[in-house]
C-alpha atoms as a PDB file:
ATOM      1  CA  UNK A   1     -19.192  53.759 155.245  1.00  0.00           C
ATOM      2  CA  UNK A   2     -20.264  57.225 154.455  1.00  0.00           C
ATOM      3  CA  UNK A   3     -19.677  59.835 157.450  1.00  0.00           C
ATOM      4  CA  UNK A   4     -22.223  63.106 158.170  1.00  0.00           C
ATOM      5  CA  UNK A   5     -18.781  65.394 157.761  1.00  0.00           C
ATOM      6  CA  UNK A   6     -17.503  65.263 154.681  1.00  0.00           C
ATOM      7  CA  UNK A   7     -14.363  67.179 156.412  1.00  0.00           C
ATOM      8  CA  UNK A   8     -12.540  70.213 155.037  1.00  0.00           C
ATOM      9  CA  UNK A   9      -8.963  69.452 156.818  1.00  0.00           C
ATOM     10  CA  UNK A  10      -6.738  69.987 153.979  1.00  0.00           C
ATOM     11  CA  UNK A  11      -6.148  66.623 152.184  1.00  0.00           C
ATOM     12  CA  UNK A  12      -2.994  64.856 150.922  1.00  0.00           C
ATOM     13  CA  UNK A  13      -1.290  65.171 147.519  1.00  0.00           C
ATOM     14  CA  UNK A  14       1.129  62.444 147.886  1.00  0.00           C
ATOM     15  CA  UNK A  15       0.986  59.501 145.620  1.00  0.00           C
ATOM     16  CA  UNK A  16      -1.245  57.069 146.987  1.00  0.00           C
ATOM     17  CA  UNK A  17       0.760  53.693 145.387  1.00  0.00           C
ATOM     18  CA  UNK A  18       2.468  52.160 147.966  1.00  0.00           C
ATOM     19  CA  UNK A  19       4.886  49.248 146.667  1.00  0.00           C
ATOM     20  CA  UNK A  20       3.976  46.511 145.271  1.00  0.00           C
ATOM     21  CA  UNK A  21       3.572  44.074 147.581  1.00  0.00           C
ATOM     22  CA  UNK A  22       0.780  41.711 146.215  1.00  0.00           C
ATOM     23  CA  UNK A  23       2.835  38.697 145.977  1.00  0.00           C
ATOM     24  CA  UNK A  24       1.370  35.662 147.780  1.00  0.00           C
ATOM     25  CA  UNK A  25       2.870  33.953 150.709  1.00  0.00           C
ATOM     26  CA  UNK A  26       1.583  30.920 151.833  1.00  0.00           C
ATOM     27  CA  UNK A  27       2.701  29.432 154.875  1.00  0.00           C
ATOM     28  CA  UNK A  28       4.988  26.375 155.137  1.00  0.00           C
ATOM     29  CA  UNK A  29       2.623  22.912 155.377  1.00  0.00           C
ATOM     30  CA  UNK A  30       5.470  20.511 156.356  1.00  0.00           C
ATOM     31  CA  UNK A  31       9.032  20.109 157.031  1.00  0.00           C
ATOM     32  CA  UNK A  32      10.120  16.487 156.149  1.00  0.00           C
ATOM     33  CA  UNK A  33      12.810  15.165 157.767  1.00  0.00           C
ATOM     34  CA  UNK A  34      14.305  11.615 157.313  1.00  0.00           C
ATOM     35  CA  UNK A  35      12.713  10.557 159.702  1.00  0.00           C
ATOM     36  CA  UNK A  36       9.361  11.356 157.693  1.00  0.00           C
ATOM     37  CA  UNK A  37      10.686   9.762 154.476  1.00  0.00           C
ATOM     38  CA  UNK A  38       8.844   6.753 154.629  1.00  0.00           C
ATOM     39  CA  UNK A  39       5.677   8.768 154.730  1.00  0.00           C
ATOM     40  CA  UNK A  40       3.699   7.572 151.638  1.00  0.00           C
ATOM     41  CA  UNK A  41       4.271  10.197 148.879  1.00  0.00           C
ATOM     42  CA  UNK A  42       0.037   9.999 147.835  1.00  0.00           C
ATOM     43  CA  UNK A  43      -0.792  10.668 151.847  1.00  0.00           C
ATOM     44  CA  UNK A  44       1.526  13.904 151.569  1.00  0.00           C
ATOM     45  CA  UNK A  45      -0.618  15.124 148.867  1.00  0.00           C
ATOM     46  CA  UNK A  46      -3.216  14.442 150.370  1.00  0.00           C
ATOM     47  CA  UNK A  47      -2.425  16.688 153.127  1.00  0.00           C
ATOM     48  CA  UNK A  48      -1.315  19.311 151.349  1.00  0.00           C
ATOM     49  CA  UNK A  49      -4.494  19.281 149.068  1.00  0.00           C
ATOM     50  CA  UNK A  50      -6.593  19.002 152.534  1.00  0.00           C
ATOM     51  CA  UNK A  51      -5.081  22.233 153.750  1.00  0.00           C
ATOM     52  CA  UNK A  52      -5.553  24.280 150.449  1.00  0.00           C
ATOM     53  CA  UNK A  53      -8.876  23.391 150.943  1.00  0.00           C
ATOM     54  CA  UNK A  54      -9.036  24.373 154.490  1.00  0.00           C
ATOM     55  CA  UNK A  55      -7.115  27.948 153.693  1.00  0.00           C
ATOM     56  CA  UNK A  56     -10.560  29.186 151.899  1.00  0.00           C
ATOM     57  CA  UNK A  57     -13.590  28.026 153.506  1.00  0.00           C
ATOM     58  CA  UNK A  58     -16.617  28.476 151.691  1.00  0.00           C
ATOM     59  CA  UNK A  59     -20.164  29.038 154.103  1.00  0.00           C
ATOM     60  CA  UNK A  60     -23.603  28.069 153.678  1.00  0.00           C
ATOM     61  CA  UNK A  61     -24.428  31.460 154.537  1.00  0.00           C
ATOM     62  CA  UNK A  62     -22.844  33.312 151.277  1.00  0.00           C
ATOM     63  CA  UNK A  63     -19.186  33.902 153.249  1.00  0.00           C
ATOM     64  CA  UNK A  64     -16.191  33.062 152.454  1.00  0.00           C
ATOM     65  CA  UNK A  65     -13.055  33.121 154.743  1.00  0.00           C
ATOM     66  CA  UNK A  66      -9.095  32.635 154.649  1.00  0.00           C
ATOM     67  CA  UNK A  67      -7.794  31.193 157.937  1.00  0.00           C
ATOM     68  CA  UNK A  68      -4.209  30.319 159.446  1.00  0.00           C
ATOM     69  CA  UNK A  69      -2.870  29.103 162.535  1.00  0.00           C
ATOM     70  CA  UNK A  70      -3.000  32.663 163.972  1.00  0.00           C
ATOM     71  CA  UNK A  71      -5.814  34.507 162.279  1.00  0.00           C
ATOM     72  CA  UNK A  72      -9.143  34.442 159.945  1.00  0.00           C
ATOM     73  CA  UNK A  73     -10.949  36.976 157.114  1.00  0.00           C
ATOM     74  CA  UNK A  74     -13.971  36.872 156.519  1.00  0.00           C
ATOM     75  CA  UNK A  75     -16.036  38.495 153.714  1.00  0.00           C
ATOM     76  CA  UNK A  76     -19.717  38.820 152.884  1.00  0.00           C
ATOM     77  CA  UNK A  77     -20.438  37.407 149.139  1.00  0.00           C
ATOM     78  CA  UNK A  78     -23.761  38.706 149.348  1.00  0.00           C
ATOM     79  CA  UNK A  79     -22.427  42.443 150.224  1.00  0.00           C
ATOM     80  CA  UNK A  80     -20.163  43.317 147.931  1.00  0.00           C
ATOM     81  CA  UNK A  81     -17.678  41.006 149.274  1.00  0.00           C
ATOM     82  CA  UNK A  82     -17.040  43.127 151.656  1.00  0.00           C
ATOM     83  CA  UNK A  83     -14.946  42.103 154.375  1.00  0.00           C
ATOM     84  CA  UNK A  84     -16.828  41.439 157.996  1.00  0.00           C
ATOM     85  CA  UNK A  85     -14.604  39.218 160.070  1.00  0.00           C
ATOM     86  CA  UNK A  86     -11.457  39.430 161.144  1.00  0.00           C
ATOM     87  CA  UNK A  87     -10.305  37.526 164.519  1.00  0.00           C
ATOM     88  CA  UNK A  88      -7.320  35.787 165.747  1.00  0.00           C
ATOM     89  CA  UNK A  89      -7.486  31.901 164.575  1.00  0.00           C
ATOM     90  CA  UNK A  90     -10.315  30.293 166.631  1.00  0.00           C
ATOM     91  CA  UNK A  91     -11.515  33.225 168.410  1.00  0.00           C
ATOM     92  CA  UNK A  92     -15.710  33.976 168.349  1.00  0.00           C
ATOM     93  CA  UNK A  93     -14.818  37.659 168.808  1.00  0.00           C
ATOM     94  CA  UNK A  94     -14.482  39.654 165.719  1.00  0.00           C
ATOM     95  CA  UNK A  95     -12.554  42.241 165.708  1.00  0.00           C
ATOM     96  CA  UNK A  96     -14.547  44.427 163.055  1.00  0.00           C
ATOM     97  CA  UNK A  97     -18.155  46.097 163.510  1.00  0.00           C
ATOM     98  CA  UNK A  98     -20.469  44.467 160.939  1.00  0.00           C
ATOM     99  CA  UNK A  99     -23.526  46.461 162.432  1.00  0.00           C
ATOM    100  CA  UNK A 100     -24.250  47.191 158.846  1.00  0.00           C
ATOM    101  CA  UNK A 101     -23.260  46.479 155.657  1.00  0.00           C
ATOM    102  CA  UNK A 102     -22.198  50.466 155.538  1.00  0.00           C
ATOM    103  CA  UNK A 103     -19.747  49.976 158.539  1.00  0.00           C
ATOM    104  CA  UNK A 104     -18.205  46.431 156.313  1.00  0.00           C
ATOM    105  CA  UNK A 105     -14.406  46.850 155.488  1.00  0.00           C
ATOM    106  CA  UNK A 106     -14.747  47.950 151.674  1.00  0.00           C
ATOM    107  CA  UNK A 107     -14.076  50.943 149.384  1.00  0.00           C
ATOM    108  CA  UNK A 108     -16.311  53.965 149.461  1.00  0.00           C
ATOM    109  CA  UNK A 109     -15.745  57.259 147.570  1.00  0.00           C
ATOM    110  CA  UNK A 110     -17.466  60.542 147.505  1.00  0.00           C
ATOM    111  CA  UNK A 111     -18.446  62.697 144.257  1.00  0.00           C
ATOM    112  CA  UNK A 112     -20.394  65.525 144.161  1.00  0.00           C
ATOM    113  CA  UNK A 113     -23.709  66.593 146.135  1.00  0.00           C
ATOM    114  CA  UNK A 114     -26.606  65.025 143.723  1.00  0.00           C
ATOM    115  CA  UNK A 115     -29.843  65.807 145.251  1.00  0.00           C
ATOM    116  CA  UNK A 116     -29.973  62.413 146.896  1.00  0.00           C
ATOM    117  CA  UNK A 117     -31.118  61.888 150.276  1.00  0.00           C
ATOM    118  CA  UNK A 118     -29.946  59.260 153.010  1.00  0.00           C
ATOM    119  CA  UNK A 119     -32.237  58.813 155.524  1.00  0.00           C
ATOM    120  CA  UNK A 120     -33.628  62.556 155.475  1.00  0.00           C
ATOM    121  CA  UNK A 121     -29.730  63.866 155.098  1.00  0.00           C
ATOM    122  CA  UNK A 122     -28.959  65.145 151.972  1.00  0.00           C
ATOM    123  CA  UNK A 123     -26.335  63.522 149.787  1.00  0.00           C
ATOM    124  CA  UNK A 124     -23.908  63.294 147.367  1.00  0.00           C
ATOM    125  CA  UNK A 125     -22.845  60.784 144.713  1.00  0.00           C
ATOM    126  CA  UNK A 126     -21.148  57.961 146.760  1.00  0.00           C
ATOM    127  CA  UNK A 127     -20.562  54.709 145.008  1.00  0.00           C
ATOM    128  CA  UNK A 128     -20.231  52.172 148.303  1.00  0.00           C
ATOM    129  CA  UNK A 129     -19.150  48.500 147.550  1.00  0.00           C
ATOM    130  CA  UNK A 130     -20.852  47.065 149.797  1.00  0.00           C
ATOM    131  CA  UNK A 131     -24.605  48.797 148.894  1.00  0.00           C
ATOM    132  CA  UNK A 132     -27.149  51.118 149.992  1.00  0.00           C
ATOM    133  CA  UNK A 133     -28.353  51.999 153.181  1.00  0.00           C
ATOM    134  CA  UNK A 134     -31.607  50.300 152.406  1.00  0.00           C
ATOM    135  CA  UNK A 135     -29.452  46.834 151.589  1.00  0.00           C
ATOM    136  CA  UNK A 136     -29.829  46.854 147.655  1.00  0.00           C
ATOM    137  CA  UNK A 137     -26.410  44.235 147.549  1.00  0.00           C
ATOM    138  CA  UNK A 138     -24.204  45.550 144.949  1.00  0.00           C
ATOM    139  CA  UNK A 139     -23.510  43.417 142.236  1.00  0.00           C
ATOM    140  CA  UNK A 140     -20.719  41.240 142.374  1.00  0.00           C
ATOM    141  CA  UNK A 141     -19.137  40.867 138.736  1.00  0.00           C
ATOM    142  CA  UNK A 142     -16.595  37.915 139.286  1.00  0.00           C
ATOM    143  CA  UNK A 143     -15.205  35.892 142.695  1.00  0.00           C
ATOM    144  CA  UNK A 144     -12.077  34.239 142.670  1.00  0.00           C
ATOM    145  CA  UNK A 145     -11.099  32.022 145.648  1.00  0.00           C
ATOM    146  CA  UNK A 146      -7.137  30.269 145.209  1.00  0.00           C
ATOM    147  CA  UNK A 147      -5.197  29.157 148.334  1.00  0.00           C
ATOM    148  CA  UNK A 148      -4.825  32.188 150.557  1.00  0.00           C
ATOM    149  CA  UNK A 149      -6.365  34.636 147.801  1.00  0.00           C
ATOM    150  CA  UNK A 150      -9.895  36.482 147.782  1.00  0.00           C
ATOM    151  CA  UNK A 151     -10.629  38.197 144.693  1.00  0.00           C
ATOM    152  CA  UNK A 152     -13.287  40.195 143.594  1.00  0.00           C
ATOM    153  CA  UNK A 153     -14.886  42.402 141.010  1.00  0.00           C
ATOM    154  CA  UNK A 154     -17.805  44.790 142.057  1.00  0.00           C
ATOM    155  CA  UNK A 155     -20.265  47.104 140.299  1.00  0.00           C
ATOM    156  CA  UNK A 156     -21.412  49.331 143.440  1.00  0.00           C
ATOM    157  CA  UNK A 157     -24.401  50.877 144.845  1.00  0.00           C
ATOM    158  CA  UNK A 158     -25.180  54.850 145.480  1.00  0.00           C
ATOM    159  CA  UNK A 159     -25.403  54.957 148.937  1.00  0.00           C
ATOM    160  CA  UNK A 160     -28.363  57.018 149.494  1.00  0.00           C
ATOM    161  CA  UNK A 161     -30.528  56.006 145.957  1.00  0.00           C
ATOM    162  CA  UNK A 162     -29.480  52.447 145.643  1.00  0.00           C
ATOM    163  CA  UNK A 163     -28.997  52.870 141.991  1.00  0.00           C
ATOM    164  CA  UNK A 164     -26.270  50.096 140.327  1.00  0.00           C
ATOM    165  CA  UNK A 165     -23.257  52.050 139.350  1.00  0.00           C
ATOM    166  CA  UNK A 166     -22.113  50.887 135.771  1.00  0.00           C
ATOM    167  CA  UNK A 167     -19.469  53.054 135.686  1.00  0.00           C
ATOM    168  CA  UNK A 168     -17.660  52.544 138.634  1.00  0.00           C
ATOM    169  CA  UNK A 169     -15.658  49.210 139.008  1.00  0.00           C
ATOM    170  CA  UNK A 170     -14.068  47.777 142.423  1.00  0.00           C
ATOM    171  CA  UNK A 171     -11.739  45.364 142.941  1.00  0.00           C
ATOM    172  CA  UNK A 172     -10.036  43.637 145.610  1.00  0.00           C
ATOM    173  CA  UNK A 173      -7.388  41.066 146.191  1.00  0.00           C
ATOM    174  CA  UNK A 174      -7.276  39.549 149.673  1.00  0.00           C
ATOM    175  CA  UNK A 175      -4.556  37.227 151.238  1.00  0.00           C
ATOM    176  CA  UNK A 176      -3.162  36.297 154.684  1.00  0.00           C
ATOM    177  CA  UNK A 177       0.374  36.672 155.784  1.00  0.00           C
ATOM    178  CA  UNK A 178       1.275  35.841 159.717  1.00  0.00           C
ATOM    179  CA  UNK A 179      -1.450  37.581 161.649  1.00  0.00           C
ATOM    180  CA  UNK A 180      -1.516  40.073 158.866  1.00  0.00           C
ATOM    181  CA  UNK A 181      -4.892  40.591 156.069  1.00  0.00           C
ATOM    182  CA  UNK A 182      -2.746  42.015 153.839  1.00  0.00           C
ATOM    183  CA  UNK A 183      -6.419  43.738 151.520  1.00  0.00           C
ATOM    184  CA  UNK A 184      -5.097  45.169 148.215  1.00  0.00           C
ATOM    185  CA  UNK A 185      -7.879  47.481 146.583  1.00  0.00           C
ATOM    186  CA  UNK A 186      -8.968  49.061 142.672  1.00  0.00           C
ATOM    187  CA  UNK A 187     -11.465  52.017 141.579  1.00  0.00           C
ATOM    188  CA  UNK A 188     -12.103  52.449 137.911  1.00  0.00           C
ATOM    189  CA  UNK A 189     -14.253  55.248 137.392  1.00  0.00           C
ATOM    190  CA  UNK A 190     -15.507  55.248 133.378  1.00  0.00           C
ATOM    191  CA  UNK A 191     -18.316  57.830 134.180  1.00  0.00           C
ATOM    192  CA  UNK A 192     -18.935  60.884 132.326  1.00  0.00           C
ATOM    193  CA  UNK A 193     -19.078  63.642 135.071  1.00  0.00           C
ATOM    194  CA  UNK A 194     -15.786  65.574 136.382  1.00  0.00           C
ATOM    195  CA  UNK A 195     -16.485  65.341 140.185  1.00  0.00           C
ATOM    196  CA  UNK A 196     -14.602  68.285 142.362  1.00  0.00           C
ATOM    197  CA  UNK A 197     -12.037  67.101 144.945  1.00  0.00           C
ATOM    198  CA  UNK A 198     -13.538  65.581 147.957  1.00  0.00           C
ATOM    199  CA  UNK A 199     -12.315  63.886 151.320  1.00  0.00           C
ATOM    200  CA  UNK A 200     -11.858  59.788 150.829  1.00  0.00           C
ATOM    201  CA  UNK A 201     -12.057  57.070 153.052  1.00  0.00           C
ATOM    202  CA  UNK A 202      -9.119  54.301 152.434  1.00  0.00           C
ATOM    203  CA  UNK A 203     -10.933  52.342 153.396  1.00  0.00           C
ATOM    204  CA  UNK A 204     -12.839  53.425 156.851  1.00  0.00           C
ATOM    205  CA  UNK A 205     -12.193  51.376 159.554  1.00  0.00           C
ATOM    206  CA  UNK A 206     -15.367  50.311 162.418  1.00  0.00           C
ATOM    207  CA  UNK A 207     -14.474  48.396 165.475  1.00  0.00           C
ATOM    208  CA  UNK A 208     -16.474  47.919 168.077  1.00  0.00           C
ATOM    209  CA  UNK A 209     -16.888  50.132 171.173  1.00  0.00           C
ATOM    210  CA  UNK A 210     -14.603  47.906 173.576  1.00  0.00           C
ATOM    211  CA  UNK A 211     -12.081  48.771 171.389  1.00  0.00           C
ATOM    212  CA  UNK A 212     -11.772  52.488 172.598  1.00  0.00           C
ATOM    213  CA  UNK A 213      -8.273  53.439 172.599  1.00  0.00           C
ATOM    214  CA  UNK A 214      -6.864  54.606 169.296  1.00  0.00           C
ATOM    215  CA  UNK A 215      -3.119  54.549 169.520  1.00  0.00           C
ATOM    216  CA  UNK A 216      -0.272  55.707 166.988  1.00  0.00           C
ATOM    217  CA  UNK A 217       2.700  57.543 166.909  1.00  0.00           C
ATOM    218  CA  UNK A 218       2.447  61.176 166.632  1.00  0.00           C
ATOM    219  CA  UNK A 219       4.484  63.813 164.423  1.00  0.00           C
ATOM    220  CA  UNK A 220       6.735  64.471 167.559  1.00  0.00           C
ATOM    221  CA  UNK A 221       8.195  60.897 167.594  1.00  0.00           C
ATOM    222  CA  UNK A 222       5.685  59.486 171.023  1.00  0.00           C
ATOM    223  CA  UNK A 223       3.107  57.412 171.613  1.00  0.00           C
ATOM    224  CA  UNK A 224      -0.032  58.877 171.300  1.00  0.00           C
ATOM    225  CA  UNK A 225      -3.426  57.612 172.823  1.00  0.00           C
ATOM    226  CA  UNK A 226      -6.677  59.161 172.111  1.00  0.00           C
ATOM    227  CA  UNK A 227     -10.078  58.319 173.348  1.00  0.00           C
ATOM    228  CA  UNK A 228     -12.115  60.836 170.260  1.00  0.00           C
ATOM    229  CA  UNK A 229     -15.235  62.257 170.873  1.00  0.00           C
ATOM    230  CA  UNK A 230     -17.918  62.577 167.971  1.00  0.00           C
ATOM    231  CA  UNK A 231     -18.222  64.243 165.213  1.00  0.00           C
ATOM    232  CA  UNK A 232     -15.119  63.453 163.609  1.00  0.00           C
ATOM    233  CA  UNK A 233     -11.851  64.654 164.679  1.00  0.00           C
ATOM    234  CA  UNK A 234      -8.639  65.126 162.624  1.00  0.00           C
ATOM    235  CA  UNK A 235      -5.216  63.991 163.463  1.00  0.00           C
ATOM    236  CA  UNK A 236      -1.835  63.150 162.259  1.00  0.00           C
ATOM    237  CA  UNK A 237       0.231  60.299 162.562  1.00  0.00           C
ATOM    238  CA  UNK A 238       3.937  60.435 162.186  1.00  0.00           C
ATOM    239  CA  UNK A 239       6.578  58.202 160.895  1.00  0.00           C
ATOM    240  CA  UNK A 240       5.220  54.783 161.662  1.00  0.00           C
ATOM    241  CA  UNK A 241       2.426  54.346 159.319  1.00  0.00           C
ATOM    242  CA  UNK A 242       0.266  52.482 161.200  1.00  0.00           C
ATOM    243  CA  UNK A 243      -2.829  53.101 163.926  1.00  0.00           C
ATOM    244  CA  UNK A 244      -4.609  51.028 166.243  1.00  0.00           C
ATOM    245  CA  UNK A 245      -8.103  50.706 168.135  1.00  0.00           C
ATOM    246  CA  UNK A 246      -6.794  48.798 171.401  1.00  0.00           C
ATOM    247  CA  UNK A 247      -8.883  47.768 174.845  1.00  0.00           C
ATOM    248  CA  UNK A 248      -8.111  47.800 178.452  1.00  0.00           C
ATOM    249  CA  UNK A 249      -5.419  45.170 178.267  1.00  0.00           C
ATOM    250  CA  UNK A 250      -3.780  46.589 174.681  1.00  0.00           C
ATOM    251  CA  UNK A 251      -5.531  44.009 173.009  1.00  0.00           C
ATOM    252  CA  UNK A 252      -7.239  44.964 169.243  1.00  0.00           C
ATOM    253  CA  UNK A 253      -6.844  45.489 165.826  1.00  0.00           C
ATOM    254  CA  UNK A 254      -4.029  47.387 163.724  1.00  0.00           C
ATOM    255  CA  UNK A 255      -4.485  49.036 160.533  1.00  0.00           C
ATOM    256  CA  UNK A 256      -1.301  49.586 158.441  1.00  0.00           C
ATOM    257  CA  UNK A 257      -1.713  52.707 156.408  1.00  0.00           C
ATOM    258  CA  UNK A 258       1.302  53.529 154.573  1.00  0.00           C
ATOM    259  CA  UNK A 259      -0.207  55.916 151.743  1.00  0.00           C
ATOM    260  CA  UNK A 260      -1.265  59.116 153.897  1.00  0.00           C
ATOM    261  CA  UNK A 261      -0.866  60.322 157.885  1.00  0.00           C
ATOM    262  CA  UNK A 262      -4.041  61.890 157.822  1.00  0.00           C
ATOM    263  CA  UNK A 263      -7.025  60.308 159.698  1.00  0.00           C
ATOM    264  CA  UNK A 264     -10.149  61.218 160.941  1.00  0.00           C
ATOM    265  CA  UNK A 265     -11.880  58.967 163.378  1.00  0.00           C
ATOM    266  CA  UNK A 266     -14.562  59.092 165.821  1.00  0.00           C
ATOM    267  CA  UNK A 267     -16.493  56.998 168.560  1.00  0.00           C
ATOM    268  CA  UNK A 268     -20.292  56.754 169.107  1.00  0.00           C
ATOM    269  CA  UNK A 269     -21.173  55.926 172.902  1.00  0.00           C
ATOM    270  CA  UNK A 270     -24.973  55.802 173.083  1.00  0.00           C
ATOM    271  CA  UNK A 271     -25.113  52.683 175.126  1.00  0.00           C
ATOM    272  CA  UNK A 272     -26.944  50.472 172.465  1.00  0.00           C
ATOM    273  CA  UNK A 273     -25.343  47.913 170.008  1.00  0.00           C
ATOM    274  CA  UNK A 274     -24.500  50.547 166.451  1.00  0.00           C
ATOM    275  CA  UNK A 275     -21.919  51.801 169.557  1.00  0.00           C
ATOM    276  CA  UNK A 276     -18.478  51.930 167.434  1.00  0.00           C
ATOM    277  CA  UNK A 277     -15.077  53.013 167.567  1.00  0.00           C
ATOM    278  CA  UNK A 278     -14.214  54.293 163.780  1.00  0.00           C
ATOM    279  CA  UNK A 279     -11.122  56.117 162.289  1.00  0.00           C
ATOM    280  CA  UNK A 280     -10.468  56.129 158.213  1.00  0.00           C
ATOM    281  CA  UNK A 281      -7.110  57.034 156.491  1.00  0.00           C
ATOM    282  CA  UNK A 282      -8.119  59.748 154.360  1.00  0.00           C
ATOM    283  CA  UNK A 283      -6.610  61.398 150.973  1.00  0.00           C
ATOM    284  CA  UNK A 284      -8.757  64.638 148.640  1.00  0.00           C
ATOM    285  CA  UNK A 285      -8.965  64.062 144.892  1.00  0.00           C
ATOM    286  CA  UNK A 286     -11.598  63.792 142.351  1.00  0.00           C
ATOM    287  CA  UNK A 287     -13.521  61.288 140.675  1.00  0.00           C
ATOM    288  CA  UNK A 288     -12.614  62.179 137.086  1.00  0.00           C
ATOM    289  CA  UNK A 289     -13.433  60.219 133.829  1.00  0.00           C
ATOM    290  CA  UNK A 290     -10.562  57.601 133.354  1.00  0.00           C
ATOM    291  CA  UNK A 291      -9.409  57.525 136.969  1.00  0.00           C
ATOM    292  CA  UNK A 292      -7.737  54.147 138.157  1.00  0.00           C
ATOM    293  CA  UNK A 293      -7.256  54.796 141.960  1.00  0.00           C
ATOM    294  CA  UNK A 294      -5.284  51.645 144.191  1.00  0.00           C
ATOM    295  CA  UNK A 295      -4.047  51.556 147.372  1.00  0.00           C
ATOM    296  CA  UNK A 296      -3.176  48.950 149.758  1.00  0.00           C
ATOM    297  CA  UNK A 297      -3.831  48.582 153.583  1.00  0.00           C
ATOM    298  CA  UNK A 298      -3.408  45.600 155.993  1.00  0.00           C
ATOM    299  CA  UNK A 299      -4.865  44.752 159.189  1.00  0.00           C
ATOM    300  CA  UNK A 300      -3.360  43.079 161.923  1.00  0.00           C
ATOM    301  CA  UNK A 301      -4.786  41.429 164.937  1.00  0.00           C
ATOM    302  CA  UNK A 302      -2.727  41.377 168.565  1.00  0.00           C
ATOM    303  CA  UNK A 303      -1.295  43.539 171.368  1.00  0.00           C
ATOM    304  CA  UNK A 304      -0.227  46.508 170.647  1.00  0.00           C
ATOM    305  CA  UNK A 305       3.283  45.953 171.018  1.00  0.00           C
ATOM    306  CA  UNK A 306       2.785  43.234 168.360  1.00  0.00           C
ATOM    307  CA  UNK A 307       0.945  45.343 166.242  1.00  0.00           C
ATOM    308  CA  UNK A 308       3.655  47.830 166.444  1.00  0.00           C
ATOM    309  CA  UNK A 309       6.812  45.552 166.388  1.00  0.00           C
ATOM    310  CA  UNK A 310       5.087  43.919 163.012  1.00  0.00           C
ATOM    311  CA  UNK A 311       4.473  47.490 161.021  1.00  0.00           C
ATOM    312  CA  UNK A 312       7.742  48.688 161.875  1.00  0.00           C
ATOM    313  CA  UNK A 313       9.601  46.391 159.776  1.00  0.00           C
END
């Protein structure tokens, strides 16, 4: 989601591919034994065709989610396809801040100031996947739902105007792996204008406000954990590429980051429910005609020694 500070902390130059690491895992469905054999060969397909079905479920209510026996992704079909759930398997708590469809797990950029005005705050060109701030949905080009794989294809919004952005595309590919979202994303920017470099958000992360400690490992090797104030504040993580919004009892959400160490993140505590605990992985360039910008992220959902012990590996 768009953030009032546009930051000047100096931004990264490093390249923002991580490896490829797209290929789909799904998880093992049985182990036959010998003991099994005499299982009817049609009644094993029909298991395994019953749980492809069951790793996407499609809602009445324009979602669609991947589950597993340890967590579940959700995304909104009507917003972008932005993503708007994540738990662990079975849980009613999500783990993301869906407050609004601005605060929705998705790719935002920022161009140049336009003229445009969000909410009485003047603007800038910001395509947003999910839509505007008045909820004009983008418009959602092509869905693709195979066992443990989301895909989509998005024509944004401006933030602030609500116009349709032709010429910026968005895609996504989504896909489970242990307790892991493993969210692969794609800007194509065809437009005409040479934008100067600005601060983005890959991607910005909300969580909500019980979720107040954000832990990493610093540049000096130690565990860091930080309860930010607002506006935004600017830190550094340092080897381990990952950070974390945890509770009381080291309970949350990681976010695996591997493509810069430079966040900013704040919380809002105004004792009312848009309360939120936010930090975004940020990188400076410009939106340029011809750029093809991808990066991939994952979340995570556990304790924090979990969430550590997995994005160390």
């Amino acid at each position: 989601m768009p953030t009032d500070n546009p930051a000047s902390f100096l931004g990264s130059h490093s390249s923002p591919f991580p490896p490829d690491t797209s290929v789909l895992h799904l998880p093992t469905l049985l182990s036959c034994t010998h003991r099994q054999s005499a299982f009817p060969c049609c009644m094993k397909i029909l298991v395994i065709l019953a749980f492809f079905a069951s790793a996407i479920i499609q809602a009445a209510d324009g979602w669609a989610y991947l589950e597993n026996d340890q967590v579940k992704l959700g995304v909104n079909l009507d917003a972008g396809a932005c993503i708007g759930w994540f738990s662990r398997a079975g849980s009613k708590d999500n783990l993301l801040d869906a407050y609004d469809v601005g605060r929705y797990v998705q790719q935002s950029y920022y161009g140049d100031a336009d003229g445009s005005d969000w909410n009485g705050k003047p603007w800038r060109y910001n395509p947003v996947q999910g839509g505007s701030w008045r909820n004009l949905p983008a418009q959602v080009l092509e869905t693709r739902q195979e066992p443990n794989l989301l895909y989509a294809k998005i024509h944004p919004r401006h933030w602030a105007t609500g116009r349709l952005l032709e010429d910026v595309t968005m895609e996504q590919w989504l896909h489970l792996e242990g307790r892991q979202a493993r969210l692969k994303f794609k800007m194509t920017y065809s437009g005409s204008k040479d934008h100067r470099p600005h601060h983005q958000e890959l991607p910005a992360l909300f969580v909500p406000a019980s979720l107040d400690t954000l832990v990493f490992v610093g540049p000096d090797g130690t565990l860091q954990r930080l309860h930010p104030g607002f506006p935004n504040e600017y830190v550094r993580r340092g080897a381990e590429p990952w950070m974390a919004w945890v509770n009381a009892a080291n309970e949350g959400i990681g976010l695996w980051m591997p493509h810069t160490d430079q966040v900013t993140t704040y919380r809002v505590r105004n004792g009312n429910k848009a309360d939120c605990s936010y930090l975004a992985p940020i990188q400076t360039f410009a939106l340029k005609p011809g750029l093809v910008f991808e990066y991939e992220v994952a979340l995570i959902a556990g304790s924090l020694e979990e969430i550590r012990a997995a994005f160390r590996r």
